[in-house]
C-alpha atoms as a PDB file:
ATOM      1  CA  UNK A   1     -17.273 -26.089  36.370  1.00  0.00           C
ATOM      2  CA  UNK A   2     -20.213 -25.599  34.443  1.00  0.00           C
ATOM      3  CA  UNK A   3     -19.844 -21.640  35.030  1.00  0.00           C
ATOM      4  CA  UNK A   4     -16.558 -22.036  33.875  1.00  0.00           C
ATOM      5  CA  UNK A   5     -17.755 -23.730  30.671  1.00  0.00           C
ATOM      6  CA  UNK A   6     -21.155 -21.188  30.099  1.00  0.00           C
ATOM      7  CA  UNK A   7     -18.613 -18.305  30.658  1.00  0.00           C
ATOM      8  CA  UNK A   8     -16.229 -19.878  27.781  1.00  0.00           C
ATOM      9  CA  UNK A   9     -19.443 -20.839  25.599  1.00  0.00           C
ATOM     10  CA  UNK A  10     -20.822 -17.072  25.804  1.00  0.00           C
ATOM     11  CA  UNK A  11     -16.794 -15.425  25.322  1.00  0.00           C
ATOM     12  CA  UNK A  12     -16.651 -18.020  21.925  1.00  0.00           C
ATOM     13  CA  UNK A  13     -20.426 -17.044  21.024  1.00  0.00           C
ATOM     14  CA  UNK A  14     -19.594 -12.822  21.725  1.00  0.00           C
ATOM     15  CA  UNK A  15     -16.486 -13.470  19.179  1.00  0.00           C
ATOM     16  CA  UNK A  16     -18.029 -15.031  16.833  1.00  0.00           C
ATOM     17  CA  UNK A  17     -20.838 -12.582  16.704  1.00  0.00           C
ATOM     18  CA  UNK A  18     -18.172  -9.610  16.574  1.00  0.00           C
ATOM     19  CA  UNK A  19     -16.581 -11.333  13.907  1.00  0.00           C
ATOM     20  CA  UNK A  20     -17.549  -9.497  10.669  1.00  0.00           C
ATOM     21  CA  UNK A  21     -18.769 -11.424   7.301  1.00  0.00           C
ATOM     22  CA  UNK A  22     -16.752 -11.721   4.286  1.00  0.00           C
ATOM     23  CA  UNK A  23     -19.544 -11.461   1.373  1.00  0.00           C
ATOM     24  CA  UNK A  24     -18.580 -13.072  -1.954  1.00  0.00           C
ATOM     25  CA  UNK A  25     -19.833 -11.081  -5.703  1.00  0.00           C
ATOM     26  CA  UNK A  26     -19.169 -12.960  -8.789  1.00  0.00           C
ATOM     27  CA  UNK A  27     -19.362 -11.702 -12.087  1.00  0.00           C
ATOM     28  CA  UNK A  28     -19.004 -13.251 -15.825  1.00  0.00           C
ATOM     29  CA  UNK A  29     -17.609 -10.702 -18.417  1.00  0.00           C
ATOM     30  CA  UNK A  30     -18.439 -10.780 -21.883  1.00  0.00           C
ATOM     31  CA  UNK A  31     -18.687  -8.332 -25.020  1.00  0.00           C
ATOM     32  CA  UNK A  32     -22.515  -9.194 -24.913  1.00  0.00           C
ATOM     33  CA  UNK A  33     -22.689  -7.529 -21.002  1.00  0.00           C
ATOM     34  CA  UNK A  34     -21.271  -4.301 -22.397  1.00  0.00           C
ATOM     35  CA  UNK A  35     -23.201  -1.283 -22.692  1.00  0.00           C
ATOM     36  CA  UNK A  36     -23.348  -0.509 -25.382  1.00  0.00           C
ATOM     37  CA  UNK A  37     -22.769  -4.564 -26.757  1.00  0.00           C
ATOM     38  CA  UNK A  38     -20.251  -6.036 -28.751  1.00  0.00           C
ATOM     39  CA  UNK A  39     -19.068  -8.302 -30.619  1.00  0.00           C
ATOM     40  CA  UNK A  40     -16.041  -9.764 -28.422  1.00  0.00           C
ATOM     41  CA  UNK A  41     -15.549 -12.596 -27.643  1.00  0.00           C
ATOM     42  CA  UNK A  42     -13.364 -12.021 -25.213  1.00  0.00           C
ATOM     43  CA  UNK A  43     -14.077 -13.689 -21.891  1.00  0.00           C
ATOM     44  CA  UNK A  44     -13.857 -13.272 -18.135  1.00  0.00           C
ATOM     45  CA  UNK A  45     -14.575 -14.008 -14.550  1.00  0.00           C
ATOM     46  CA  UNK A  46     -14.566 -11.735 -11.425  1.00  0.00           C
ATOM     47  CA  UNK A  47     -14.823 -12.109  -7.936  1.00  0.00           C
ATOM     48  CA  UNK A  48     -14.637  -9.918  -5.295  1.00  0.00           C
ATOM     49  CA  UNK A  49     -14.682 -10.777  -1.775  1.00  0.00           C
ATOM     50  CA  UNK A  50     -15.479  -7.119   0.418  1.00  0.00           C
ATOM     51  CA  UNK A  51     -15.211  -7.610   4.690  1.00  0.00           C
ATOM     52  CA  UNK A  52     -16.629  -5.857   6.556  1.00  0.00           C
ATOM     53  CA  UNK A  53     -14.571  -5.796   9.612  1.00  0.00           C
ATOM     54  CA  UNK A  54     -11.381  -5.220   7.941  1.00  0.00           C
ATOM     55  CA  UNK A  55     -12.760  -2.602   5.304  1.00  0.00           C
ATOM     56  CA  UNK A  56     -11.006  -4.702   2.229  1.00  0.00           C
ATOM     57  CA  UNK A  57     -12.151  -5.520  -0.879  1.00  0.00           C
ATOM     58  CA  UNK A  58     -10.098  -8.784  -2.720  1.00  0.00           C
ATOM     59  CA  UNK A  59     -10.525  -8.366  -6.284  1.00  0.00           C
ATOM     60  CA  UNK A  60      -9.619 -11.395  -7.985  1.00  0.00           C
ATOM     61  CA  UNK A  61     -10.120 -11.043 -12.511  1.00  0.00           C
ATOM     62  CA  UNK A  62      -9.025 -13.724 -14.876  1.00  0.00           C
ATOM     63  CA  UNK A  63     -10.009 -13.060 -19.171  1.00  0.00           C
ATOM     64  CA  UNK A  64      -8.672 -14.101 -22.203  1.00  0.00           C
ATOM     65  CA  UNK A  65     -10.129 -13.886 -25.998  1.00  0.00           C
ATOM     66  CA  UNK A  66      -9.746  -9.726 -25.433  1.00  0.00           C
ATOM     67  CA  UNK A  67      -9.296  -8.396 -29.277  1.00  0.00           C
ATOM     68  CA  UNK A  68      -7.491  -5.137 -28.262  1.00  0.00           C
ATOM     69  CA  UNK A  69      -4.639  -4.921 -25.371  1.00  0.00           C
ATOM     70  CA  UNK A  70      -5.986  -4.000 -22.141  1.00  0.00           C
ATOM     71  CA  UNK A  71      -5.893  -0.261 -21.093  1.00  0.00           C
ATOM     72  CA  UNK A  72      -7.669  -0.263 -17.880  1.00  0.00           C
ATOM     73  CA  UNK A  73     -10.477  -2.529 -15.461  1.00  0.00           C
ATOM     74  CA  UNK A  74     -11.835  -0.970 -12.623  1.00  0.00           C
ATOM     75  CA  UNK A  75     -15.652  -1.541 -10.809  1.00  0.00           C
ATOM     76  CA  UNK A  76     -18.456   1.485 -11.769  1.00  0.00           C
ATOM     77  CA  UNK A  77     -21.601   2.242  -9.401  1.00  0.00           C
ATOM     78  CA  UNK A  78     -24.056   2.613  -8.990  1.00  0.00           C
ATOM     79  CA  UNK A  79     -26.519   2.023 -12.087  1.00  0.00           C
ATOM     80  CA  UNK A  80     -29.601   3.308 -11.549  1.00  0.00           C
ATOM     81  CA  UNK A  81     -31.434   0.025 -12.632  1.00  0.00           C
ATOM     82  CA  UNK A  82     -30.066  -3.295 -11.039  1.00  0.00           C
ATOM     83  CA  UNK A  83     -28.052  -5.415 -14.216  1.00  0.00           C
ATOM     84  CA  UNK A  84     -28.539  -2.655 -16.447  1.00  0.00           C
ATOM     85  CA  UNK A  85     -27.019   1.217 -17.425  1.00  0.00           C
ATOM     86  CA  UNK A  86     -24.081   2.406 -17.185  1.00  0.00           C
ATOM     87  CA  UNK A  87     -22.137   4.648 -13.933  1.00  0.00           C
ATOM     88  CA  UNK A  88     -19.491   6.311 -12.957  1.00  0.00           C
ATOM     89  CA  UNK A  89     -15.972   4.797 -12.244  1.00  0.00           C
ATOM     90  CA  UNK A  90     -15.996   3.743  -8.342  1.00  0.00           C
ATOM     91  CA  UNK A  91     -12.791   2.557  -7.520  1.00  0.00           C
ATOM     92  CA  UNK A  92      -9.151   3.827  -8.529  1.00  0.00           C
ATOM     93  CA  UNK A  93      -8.514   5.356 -11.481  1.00  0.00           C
ATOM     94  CA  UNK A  94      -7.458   4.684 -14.748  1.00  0.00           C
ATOM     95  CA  UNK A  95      -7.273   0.865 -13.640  1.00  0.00           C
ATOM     96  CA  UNK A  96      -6.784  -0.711 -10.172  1.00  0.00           C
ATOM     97  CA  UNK A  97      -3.394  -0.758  -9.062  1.00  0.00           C
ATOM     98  CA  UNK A  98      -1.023  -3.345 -10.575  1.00  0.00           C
ATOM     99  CA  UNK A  99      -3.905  -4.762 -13.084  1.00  0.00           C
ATOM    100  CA  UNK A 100      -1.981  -6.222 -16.254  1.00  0.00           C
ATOM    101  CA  UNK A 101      -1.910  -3.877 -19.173  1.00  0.00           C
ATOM    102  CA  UNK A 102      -1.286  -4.026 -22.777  1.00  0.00           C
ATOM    103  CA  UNK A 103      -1.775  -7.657 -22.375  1.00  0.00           C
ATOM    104  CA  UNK A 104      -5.323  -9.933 -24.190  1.00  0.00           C
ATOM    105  CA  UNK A 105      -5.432 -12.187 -21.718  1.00  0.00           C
ATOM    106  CA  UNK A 106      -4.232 -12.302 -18.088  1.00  0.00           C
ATOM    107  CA  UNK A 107      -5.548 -12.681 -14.169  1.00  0.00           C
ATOM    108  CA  UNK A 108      -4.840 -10.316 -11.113  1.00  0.00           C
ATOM    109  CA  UNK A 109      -5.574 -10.842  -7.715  1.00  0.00           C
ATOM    110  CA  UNK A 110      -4.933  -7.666  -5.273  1.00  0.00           C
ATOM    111  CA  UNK A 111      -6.907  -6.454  -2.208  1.00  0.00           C
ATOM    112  CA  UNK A 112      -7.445  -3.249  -1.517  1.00  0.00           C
ATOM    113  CA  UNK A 113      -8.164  -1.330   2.166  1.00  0.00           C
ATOM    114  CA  UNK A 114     -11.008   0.695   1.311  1.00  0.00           C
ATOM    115  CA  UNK A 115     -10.268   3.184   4.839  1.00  0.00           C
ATOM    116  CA  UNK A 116      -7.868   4.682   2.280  1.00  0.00           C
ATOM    117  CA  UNK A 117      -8.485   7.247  -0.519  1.00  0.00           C
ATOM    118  CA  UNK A 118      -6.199   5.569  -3.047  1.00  0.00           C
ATOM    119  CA  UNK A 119      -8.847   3.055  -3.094  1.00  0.00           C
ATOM    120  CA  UNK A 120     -11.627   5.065  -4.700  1.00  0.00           C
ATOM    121  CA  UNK A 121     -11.814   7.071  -7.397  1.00  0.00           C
ATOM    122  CA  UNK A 122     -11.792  10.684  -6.099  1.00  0.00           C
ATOM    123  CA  UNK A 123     -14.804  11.696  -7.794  1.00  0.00           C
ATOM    124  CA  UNK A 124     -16.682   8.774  -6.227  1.00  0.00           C
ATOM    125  CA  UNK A 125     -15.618   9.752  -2.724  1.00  0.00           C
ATOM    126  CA  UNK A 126     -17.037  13.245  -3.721  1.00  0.00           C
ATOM    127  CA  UNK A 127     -20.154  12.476  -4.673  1.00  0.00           C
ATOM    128  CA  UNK A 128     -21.193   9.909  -2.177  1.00  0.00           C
ATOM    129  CA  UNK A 129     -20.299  11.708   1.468  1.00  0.00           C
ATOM    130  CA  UNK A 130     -16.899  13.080   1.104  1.00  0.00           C
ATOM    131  CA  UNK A 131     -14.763  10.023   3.115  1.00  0.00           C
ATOM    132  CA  UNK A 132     -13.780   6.907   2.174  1.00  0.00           C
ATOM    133  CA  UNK A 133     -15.756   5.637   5.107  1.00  0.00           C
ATOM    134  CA  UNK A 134     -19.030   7.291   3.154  1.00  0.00           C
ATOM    135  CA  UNK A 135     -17.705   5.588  -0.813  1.00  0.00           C
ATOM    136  CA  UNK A 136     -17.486   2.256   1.247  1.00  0.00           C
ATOM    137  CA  UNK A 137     -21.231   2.517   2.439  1.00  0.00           C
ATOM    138  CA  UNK A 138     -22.377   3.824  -0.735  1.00  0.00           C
ATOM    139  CA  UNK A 139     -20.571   1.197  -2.965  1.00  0.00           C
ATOM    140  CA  UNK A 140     -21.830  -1.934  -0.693  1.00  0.00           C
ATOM    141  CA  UNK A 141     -25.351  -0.515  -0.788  1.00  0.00           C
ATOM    142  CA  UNK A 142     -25.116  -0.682  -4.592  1.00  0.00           C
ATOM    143  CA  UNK A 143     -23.139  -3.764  -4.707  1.00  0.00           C
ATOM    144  CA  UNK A 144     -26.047  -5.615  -2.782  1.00  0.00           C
ATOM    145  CA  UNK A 145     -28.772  -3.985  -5.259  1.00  0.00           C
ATOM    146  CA  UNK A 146     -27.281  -5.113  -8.242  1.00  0.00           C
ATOM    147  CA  UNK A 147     -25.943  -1.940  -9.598  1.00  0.00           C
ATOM    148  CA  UNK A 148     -22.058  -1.887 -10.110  1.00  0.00           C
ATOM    149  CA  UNK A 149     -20.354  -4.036 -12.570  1.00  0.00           C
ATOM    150  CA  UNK A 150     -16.436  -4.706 -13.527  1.00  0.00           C
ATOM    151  CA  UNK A 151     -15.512  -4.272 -16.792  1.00  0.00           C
ATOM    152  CA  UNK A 152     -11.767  -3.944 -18.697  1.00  0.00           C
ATOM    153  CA  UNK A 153     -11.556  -1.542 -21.346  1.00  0.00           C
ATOM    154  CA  UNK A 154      -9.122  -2.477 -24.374  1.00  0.00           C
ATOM    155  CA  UNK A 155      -7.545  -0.766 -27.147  1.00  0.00           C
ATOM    156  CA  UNK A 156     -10.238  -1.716 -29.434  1.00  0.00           C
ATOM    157  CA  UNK A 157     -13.598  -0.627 -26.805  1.00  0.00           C
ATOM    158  CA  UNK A 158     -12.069   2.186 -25.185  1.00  0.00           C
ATOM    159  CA  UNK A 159     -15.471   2.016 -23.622  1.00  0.00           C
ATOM    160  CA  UNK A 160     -15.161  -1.275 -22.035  1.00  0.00           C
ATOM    161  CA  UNK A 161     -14.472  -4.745 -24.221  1.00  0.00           C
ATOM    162  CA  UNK A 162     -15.542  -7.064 -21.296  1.00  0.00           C
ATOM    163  CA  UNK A 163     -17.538  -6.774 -18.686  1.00  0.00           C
ATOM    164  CA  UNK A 164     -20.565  -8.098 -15.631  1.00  0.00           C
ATOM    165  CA  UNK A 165     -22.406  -7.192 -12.566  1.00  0.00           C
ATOM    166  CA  UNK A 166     -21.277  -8.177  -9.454  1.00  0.00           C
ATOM    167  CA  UNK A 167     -24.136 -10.701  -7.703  1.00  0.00           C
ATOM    168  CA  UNK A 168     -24.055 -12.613  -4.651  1.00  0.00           C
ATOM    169  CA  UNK A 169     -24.928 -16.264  -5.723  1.00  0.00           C
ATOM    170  CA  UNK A 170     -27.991 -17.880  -4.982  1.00  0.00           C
ATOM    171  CA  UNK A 171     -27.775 -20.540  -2.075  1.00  0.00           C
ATOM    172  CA  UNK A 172     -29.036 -23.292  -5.119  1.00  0.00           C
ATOM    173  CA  UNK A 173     -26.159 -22.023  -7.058  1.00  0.00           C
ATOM    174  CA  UNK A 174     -23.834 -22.395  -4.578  1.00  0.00           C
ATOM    175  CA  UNK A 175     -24.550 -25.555  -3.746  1.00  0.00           C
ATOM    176  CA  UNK A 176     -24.585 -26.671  -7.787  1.00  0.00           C
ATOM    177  CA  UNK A 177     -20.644 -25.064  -7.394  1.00  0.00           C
ATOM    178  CA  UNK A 178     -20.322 -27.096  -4.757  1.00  0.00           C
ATOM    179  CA  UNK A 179     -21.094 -30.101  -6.246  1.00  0.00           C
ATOM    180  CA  UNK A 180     -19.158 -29.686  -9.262  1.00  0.00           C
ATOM    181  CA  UNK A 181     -16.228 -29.029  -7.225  1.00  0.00           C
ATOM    182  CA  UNK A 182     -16.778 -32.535  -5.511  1.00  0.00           C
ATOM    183  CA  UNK A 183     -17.343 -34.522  -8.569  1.00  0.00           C
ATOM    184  CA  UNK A 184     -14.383 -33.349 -10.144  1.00  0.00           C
ATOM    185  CA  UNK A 185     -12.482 -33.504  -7.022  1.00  0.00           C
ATOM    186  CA  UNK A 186     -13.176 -37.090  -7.438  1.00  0.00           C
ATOM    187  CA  UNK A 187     -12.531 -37.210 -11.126  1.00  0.00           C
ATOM    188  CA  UNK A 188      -9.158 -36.394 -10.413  1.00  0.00           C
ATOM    189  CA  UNK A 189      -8.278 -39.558  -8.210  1.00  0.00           C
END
């Protein structure tokens, strides 16, 4: 019996260890965040949740206050300095598949299998190992230094109206998030 249940223990402990991590980025957009700033004062959030095992990237966007109709959003990397500069287009271009256009305001949510070439910008695969396998590696490595941001270029910044680098929270944020979410949870009953 208990060989039975060490043999179960270690077969639950091997999975979960095999089990890959889905990492979280968060970014606010604002005029402000642009390079070069703005004026806007358009608003926006970001997150994008990238796993590792599955080789997807969830790219979830919401924005409103945009003062020109939107003509494209996609994620650049890497900067050179973390949180600041500017860098090439990483994933599909002009805009990610499906992302709402012509539109001030609006929210997509769309994942995206990053084995695949659709799923980079061709000049990105290029220039960082050929594959997509090689973009992937490249873009995570710059996604945990700090160095790509989303932004969503408008008819009025054709250079980007909106936009923020993608950061892993703090654990003190987090749990400040989490917190909030339980006092208004409880506002609500």
């Amino acid at each position: 019996m208990k060989i039975a249940l060490m043999a179960a223990v270690g077969v639950v402990g091997l999975a979960a260890a095999s089990q890959g991590a889905v990492t979280t980025y968060f970014a606010n957009l604002s005029g402000p965040a642009e390079s070069p700033v703005n004026n806007s004062p358009g608003i926006g959030t970001a997150r994008v949740d990238y796993d590792d095992v599955a080789h997807t990237m969830r790219v979830r966007v919401t924005f409103s206050g945009l003062t020109g109709n939107v003509t494209a959003c996609h994620i650049h990397g890497a900067t050179a300095t973390a949180f600041a500069g500017t860098a090439g287009v990483a994933t599909p271009t002009p805009t990610f598949p499906g992302f709402p256009s012509g539109v001030k305001a609006g929210s997509y949510d769309n994942t995206l299998n990053l084995t695949l070439a659709a799923s980079w910008n061709a000049a990105y695969i290029t220039a960082n190992g050929g594959s997509p396998g090689s973009a992937e590696a490249a873009f995570v490595a710059a996604l945990n230094a700090n160095k790509t941001y989303l932004n969503i270029h408008s008819s009025t910044f054709g250079g980007g109206e909106i936009r923020g680098f993608l950061t892993v929270p703090s654990t003190g944020s987090l749990a400040v998030l989490g917190l909030g979410g339980l006092v208004a949870g409880r506002r609500r009953r």
